[in-house]
Protein backbone atom coordinates (compact mmCIF):
# COMPACT_ATOMS: atom_id res chain seq x y z
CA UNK A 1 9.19 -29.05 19.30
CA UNK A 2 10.74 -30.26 22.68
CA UNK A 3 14.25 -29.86 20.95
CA UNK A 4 13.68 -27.09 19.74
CA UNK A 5 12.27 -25.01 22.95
CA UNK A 6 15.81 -26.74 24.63
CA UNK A 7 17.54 -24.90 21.90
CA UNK A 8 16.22 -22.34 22.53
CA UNK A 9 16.75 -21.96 26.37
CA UNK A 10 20.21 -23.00 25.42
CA UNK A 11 20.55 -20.06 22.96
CA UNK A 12 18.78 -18.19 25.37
CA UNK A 13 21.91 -18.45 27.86
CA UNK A 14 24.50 -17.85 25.80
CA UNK A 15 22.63 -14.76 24.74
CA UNK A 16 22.37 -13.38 27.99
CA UNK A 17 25.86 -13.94 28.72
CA UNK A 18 26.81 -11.60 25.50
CA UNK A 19 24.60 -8.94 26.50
CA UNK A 20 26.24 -8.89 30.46
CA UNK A 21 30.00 -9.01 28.71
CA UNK A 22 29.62 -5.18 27.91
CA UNK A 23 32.68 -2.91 28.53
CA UNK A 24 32.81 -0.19 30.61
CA UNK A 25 30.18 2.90 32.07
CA UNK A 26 31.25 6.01 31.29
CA UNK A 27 30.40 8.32 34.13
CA UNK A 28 28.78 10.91 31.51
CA UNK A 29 26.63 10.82 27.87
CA UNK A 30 25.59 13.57 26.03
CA UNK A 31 21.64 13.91 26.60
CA UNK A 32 19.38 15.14 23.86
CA UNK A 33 18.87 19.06 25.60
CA UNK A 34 22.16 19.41 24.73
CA UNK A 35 23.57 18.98 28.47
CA UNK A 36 25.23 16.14 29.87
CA UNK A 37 23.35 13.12 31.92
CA UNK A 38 25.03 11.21 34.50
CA UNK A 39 25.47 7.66 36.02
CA UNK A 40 22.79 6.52 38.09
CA UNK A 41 22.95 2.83 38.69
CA UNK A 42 22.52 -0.48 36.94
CA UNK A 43 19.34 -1.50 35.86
CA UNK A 44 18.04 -5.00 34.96
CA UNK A 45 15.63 -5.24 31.98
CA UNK A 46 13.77 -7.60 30.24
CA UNK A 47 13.88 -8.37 26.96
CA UNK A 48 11.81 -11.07 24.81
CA UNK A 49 14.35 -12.28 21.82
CA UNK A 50 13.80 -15.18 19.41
CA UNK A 51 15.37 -17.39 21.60
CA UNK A 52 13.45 -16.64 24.33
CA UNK A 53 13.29 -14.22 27.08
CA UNK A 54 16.74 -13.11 28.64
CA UNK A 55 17.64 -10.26 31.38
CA UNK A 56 20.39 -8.04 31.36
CA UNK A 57 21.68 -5.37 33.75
CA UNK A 58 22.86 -1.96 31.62
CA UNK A 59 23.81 1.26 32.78
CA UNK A 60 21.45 4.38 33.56
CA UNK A 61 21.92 8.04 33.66
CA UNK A 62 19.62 10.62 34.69
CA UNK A 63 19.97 14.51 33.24
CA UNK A 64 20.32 17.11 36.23
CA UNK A 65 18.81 19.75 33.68
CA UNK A 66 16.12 17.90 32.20
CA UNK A 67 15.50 15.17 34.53
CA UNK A 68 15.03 12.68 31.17
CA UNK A 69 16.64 8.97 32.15
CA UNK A 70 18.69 7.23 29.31
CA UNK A 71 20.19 4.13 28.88
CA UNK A 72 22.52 4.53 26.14
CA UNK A 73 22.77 0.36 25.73
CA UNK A 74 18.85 0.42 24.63
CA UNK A 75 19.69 2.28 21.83
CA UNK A 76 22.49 0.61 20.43
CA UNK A 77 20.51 -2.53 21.29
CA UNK A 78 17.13 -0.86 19.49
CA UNK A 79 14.81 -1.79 23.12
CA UNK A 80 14.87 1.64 23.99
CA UNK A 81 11.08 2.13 25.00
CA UNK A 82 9.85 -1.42 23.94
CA UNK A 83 10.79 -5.66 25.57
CA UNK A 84 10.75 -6.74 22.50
CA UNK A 85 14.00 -7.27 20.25
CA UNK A 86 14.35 -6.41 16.61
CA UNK A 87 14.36 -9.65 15.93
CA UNK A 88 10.74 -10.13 17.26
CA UNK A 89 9.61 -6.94 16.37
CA UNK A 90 10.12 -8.00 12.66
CA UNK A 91 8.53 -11.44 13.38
CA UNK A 92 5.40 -9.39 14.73
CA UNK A 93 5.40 -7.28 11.85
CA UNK A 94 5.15 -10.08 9.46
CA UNK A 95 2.29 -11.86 11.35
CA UNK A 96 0.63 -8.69 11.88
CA UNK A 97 0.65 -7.84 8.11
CA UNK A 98 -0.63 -10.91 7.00
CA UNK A 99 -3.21 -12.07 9.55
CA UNK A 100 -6.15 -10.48 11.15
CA UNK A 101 -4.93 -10.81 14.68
CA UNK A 102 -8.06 -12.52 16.53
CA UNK A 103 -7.31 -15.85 14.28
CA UNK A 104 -2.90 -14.85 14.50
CA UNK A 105 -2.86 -16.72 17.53
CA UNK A 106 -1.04 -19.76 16.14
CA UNK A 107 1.14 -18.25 13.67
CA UNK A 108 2.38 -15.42 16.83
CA UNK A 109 3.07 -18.66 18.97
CA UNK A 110 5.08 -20.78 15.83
CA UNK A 111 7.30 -17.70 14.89
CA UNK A 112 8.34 -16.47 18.67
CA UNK A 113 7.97 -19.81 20.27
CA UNK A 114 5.82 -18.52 22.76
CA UNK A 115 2.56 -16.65 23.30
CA UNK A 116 2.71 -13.24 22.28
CA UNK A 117 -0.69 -10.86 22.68
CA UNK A 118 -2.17 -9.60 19.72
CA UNK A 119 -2.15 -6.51 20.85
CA UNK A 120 1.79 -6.30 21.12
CA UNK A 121 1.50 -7.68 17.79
CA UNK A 122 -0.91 -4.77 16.36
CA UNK A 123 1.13 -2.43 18.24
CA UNK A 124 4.12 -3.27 16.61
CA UNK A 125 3.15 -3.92 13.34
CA UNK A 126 1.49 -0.34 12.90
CA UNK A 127 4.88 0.87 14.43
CA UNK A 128 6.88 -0.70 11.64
CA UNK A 129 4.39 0.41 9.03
CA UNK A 130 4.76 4.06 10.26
CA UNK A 131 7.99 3.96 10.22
CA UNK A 132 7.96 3.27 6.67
CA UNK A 133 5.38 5.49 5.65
CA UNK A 134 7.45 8.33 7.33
CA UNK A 135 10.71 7.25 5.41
CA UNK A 136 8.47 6.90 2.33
CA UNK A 137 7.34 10.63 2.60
CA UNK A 138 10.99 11.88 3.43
CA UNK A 139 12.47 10.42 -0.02
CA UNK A 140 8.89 12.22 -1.53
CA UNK A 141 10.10 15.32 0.42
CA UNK A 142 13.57 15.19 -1.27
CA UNK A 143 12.37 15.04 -5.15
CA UNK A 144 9.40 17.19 -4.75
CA UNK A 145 8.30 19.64 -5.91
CA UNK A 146 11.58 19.63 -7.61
CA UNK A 147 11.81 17.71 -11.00
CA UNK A 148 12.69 14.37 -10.03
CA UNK A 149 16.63 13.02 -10.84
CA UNK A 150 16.67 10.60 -13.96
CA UNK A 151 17.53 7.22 -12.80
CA UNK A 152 20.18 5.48 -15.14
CA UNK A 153 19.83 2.15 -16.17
CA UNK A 154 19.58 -0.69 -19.37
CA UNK A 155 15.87 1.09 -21.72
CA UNK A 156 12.48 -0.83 -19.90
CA UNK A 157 10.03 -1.72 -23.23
CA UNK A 158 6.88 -0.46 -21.52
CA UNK A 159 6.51 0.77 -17.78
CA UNK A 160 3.03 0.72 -16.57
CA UNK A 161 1.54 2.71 -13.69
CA UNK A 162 -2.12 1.65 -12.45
CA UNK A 163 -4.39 3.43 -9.77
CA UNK A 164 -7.07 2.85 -8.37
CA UNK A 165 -9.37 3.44 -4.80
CA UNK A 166 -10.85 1.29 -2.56
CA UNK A 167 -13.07 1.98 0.78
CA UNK A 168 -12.38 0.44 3.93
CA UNK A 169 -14.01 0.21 6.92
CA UNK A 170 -13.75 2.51 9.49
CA UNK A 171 -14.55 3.56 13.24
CA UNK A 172 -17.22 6.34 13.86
CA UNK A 173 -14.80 9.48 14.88
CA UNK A 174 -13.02 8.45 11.65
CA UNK A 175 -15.71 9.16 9.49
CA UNK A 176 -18.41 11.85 11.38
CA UNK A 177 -19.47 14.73 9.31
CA UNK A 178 -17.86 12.59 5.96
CA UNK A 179 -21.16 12.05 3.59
CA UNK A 180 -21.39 8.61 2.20
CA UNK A 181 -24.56 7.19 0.68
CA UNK A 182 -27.42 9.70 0.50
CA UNK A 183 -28.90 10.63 3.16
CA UNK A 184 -26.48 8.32 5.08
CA UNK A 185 -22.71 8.87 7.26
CA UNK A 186 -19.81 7.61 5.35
CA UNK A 187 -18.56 4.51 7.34
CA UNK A 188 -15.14 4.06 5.02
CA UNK A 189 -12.60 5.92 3.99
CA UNK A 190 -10.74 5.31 0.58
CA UNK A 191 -7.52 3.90 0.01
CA UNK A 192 -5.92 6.03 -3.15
CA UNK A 193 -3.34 3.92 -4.21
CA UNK A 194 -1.38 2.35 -7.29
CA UNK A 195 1.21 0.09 -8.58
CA UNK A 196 4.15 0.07 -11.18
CA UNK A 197 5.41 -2.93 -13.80
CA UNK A 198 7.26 -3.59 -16.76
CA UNK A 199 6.51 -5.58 -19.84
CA UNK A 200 9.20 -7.17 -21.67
CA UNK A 201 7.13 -9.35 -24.36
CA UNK A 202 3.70 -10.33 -25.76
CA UNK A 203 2.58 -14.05 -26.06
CA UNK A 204 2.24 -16.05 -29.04
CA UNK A 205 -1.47 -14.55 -29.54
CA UNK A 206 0.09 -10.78 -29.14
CA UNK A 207 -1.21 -10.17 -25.79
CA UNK A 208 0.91 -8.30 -23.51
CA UNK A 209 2.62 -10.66 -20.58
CA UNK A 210 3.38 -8.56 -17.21
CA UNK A 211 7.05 -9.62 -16.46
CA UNK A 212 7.23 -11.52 -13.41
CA UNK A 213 7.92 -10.25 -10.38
CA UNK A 214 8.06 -6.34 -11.34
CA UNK A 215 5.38 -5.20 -10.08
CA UNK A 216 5.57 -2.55 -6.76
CA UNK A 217 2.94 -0.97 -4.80
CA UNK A 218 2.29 2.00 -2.66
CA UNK A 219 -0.89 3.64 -1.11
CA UNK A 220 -2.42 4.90 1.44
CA UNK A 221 -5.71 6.83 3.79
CA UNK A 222 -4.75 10.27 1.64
CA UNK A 223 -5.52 13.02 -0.77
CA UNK A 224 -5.05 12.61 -4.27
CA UNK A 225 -2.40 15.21 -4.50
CA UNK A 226 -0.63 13.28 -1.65
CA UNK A 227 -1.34 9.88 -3.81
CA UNK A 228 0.05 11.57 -6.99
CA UNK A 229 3.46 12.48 -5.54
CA UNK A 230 3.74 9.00 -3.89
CA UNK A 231 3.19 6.90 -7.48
CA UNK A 232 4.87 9.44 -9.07
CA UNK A 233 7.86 8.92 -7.34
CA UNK A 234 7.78 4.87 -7.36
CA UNK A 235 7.32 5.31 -11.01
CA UNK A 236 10.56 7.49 -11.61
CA UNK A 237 12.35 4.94 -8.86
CA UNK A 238 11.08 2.11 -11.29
CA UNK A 239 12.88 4.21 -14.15
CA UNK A 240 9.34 6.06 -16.02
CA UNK A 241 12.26 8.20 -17.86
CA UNK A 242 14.13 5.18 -19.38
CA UNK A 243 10.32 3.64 -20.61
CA UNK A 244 10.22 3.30 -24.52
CA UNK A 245 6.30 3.20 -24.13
CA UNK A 246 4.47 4.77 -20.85
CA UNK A 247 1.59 3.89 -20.41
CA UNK A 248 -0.94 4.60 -17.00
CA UNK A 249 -3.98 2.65 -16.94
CA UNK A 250 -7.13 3.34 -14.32
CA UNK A 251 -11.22 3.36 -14.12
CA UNK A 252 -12.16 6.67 -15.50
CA UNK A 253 -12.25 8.24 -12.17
CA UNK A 254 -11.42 12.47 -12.80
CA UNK A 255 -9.13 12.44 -9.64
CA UNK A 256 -6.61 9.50 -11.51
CA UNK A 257 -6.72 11.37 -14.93
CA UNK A 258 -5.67 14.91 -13.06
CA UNK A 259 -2.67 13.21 -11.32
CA UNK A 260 -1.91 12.02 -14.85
CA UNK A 261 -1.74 15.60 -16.57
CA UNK A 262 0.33 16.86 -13.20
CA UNK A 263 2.95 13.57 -12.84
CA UNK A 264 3.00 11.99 -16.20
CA UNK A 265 2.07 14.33 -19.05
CA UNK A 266 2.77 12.30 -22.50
CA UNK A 267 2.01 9.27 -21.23
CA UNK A 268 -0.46 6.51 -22.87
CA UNK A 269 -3.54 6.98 -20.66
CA UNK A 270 -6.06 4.16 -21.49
CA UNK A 271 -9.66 3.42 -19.47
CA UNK A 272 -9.44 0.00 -18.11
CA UNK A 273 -12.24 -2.16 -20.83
CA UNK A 274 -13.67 -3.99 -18.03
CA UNK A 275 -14.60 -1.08 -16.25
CA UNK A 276 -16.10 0.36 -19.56
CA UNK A 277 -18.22 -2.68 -20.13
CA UNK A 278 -19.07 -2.37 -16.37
CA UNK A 279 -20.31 1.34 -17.07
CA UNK A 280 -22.51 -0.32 -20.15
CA UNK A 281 -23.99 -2.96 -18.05
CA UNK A 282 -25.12 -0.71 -15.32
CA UNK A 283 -26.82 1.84 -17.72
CA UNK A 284 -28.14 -1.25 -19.63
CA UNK A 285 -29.75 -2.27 -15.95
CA UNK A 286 -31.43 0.90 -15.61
CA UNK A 287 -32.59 1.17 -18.88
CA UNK A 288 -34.42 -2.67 -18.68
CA UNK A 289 -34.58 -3.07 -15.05
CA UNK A 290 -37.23 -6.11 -15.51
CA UNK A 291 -36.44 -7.37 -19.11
CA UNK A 292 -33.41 -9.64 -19.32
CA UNK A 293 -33.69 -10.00 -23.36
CA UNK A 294 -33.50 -6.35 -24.75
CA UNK A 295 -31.05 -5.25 -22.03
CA UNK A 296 -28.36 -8.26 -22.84
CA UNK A 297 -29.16 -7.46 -26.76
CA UNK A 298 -28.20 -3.75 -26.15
CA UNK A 299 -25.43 -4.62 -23.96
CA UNK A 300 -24.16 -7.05 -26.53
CA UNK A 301 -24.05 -4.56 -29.23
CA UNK A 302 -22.95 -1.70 -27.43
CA UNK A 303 -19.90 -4.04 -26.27
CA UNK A 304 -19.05 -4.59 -29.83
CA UNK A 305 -18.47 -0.81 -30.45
CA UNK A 306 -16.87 -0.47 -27.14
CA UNK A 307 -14.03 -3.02 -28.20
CA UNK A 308 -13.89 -2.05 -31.19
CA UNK A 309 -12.95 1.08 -29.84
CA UNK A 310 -16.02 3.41 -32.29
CA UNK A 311 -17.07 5.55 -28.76
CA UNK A 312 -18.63 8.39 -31.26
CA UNK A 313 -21.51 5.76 -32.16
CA UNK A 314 -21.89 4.03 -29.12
CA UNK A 315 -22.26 7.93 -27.23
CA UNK A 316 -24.77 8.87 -29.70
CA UNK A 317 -26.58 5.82 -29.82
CA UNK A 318 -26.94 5.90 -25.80
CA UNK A 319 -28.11 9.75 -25.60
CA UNK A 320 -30.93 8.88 -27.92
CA UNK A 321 -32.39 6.28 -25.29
CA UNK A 322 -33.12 9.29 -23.00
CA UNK A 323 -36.16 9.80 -25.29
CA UNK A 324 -37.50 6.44 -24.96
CA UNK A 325 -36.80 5.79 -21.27
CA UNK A 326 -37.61 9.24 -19.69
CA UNK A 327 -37.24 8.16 -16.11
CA UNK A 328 -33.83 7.05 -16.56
CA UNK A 329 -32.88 10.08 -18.34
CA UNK A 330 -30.50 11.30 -15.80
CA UNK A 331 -28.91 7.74 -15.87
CA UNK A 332 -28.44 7.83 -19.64
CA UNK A 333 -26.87 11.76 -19.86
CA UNK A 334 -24.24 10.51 -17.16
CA UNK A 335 -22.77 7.83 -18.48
CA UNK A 336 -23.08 9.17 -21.95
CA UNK A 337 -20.76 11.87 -20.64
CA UNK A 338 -18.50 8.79 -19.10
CA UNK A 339 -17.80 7.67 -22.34
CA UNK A 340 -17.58 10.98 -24.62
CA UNK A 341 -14.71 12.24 -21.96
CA UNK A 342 -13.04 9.14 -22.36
CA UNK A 343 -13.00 8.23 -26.32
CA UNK A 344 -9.19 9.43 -26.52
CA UNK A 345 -8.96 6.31 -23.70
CA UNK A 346 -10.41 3.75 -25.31
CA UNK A 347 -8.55 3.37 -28.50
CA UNK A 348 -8.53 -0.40 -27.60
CA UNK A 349 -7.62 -1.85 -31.34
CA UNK A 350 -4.54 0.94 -31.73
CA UNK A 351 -3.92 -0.07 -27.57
CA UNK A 352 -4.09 -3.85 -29.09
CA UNK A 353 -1.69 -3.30 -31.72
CA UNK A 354 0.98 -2.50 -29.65
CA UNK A 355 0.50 -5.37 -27.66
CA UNK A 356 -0.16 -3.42 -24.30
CA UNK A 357 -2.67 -4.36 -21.81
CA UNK A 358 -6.02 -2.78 -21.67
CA UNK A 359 -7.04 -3.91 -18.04
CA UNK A 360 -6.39 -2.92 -15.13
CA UNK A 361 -6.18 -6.34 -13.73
CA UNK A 362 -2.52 -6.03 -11.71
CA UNK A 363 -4.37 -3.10 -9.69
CA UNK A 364 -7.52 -4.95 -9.19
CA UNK A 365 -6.08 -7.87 -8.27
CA UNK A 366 -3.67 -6.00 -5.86
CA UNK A 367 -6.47 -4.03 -4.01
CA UNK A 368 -7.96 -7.61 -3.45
CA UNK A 369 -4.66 -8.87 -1.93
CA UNK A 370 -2.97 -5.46 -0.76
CA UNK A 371 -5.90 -4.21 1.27
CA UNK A 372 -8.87 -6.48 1.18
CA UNK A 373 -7.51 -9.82 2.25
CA UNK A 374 -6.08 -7.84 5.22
CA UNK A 375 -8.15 -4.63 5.88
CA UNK A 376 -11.79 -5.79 5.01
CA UNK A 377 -12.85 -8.76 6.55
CA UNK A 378 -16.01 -8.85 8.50
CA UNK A 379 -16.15 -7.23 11.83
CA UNK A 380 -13.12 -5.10 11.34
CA UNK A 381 -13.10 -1.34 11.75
CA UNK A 382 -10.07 0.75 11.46
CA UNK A 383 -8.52 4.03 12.79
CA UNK A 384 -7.43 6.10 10.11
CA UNK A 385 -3.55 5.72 11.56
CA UNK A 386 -3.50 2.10 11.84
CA UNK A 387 -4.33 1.74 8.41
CA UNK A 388 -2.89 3.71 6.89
CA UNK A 389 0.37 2.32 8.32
CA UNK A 390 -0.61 -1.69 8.03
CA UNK A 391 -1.17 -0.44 4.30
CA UNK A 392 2.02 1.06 4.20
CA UNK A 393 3.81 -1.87 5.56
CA UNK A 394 2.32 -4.22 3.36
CA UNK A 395 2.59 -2.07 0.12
CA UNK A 396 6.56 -2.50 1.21
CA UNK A 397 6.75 -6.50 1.59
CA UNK A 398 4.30 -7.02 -0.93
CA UNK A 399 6.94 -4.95 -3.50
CA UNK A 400 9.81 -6.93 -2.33
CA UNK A 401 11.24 -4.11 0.01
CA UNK A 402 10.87 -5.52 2.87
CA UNK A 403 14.45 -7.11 3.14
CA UNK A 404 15.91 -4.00 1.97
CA UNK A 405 14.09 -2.10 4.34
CA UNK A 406 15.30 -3.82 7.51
CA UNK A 407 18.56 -3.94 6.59
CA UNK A 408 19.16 -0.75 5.57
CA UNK A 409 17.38 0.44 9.49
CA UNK A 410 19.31 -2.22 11.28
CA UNK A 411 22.76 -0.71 9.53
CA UNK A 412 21.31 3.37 10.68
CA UNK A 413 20.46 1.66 14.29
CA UNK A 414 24.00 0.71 14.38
């Protein structure tokens, strides 16, 4: 570590003397009103880099018409408002993506080599994830409402697209007037979000393998119809038009099967089986609330239909409980319902057959790592911004985009 930090310092100075060897001030630059500022003086500002924290002097101009002071070398540079470089900033990013800050102290002090506040570090991260989010919606912008462009490439076996909510914990003014439990103030706010892989080939057994390393995310604190156009256009990125099979996968929520009919009409649309058997167990619970024995026997049997993908029976034999079980009548007609809407669904043998998944597992297990590993740990409470654009940013590393990403801003700075 000692050799390092003298690296450092030594880096440090070199760096500082490539920032002083700039050429010439030009007495003029064009300001953003459209008149010109002039040269003021030469300031000195602080900046802290990955080798450590260097000064340099760089020229300032003032606008006579607007009074707005520029230094044209903090843009090229990409400091302008901030004493942080890009390096850094990325390094901050990354840490504050992955860590909830009040235990990021370490990993802040390993990556910059010195103590950086976690504050600077929330500050920037949120930045970063903005700044995506923004870009995200300006490619939406561009292909919507229009149809989107087909995307050529080699024909993908099966594409799938999975959705899914999840709430997460937010600050009073996020959530007044918002009704949550009854009689109680919402204290979350969903997440709406979804993710996009391919499938190549099945296993020995016939059951559908995800291919690795295909799978791409991106969410967000939004309305479905804002949700819809941002997984709709991931899944046309991915190449939806060159799928042989399409298939989109979710919980039985009406919100995921109405951005279905809107973004991806002819698609296979299937009711993730573990929520189903979820939706069996619950009514199962109400039905037996103190008997363990008849409630797993129903379950059990009920399950069998469910897999076996005969929804008529299992809808019919459920509305006749209501009879026996009059208190949990309301209970019974609901899920009932669940199922009945669903049977198209839940064609789990013909969904077998074709060796495609019928889980939703990739989107579960995303929400888990995506939003809950970072977003939901105890004592946290968000703003709906700062969310959204932590989400944002780590719906972008988590796909692999990341890279991309900061090259392609580093080559726009320039």
């Amino acid at each position: 570590m000692a050799t390092r930090a003298a690296l450092r310092r030594a880096g440090a100075a070199v760096l500082e003397a490539l920032l002083a060897a700039q050429g010439g001030c030009p007495r003029q630059v064009p300001c953003g009103c459209g008149q010109q500022a002039h040269y003021q003086e030469r300031r000195a500002k602080q900046l802290v880099t990955v080798l450590g924290r260097v000064e340099t002097e760089r020229a300032y101009y003032v606008c006579p018409a607007c009074h707005r002071g520029q230094s044209p070398r903090d843009q090229e540079r990409d400091v302008e408002g901030t004493e942080y470089s890009p390096g850094v900033r990325r390094m901050m990013a990354v840490v504050g993506s992955e860590t909830w800050l009040a235990q990021g102290r370490e990993q802040r002090a390993l990556l910059a080599g010195r103590e950086v506040t976690a504050k600077a570090v929330e500050r920037q991260a949120e930045a970063l994830g903005a700044e995506i989010a923004a870009q995200e919606q300006a490619v939406i912008q561009q292909g919507l409402p229009q149809k989107l462009p087909e995307v050529g490439g080699p024909e993908i076996p099966v594409l799938y697209v999975e959705m899914d909510g999840t709430g997460v914990p937010m600050v009073a003014s996020e959530t007044a007037g918002r009704a949550g439990k009854p009689s109680e103030q919402a204290r979350t706010r969903e997440v709406k979000w979804g993710c996009v892989f391919t499938q190549t080939t099945s296993d020995a057994k016939g059951r559908a393998v995800r291919e690795e390393g295909s799978t791409t995310y991106t969410g967000g604190i939004e309305t479905a119809e804002a949700s819809g156009r941002c997984i709709c256009t991931e899944a046309y990125r991915r190449g939806w038009n060159r799928a042989q099979k399409q298939v989109v996968i979710g919980d039985g929520a009406p919100w995921i099967w109405n951005l279905v009919g809107e973004h991806f009409p002819g698609a296979r649309q299937m009711v993730d089986l573990y929520h189903a058997r979820q939706h069996l167990g619950e009514l199962s619970g109400k039905l037996w609330p103190s008997d363990e024995r008849p409630r797993w026997r129903w379950t059990r049997k009920q399950q069998k239909k469910l897999d076996g993908g005969r929804i008529g029976p299992l809808v019919r034999q459920s509305r006749s409980l209501s009879r026996a079980h009059p208190p949990a009548i309301e209970e019974v007609r609901r899920e009932a319902d669940y199922f009945a809407a669903n049977a198209p669904r839940m064609r789990y043998p013909a969904f077998r057959r074709q060796h495609l998944f019928v889980g939703s597992g990739v989107v579960e297990a995303g929400c888990k790592t995506l939003v809950g590993s970072r977003l939901k740990r105890s004592g946290m409470f968000w703003g709906v911004r700062g969310a959204h654009a932590i989400i944002a940013l780590r719906c972008n590393r988590l796909s692999g985009e990341f890279e991309n990403y900061w090259e392609n801003r580093r080559a726009h700075a320039a």
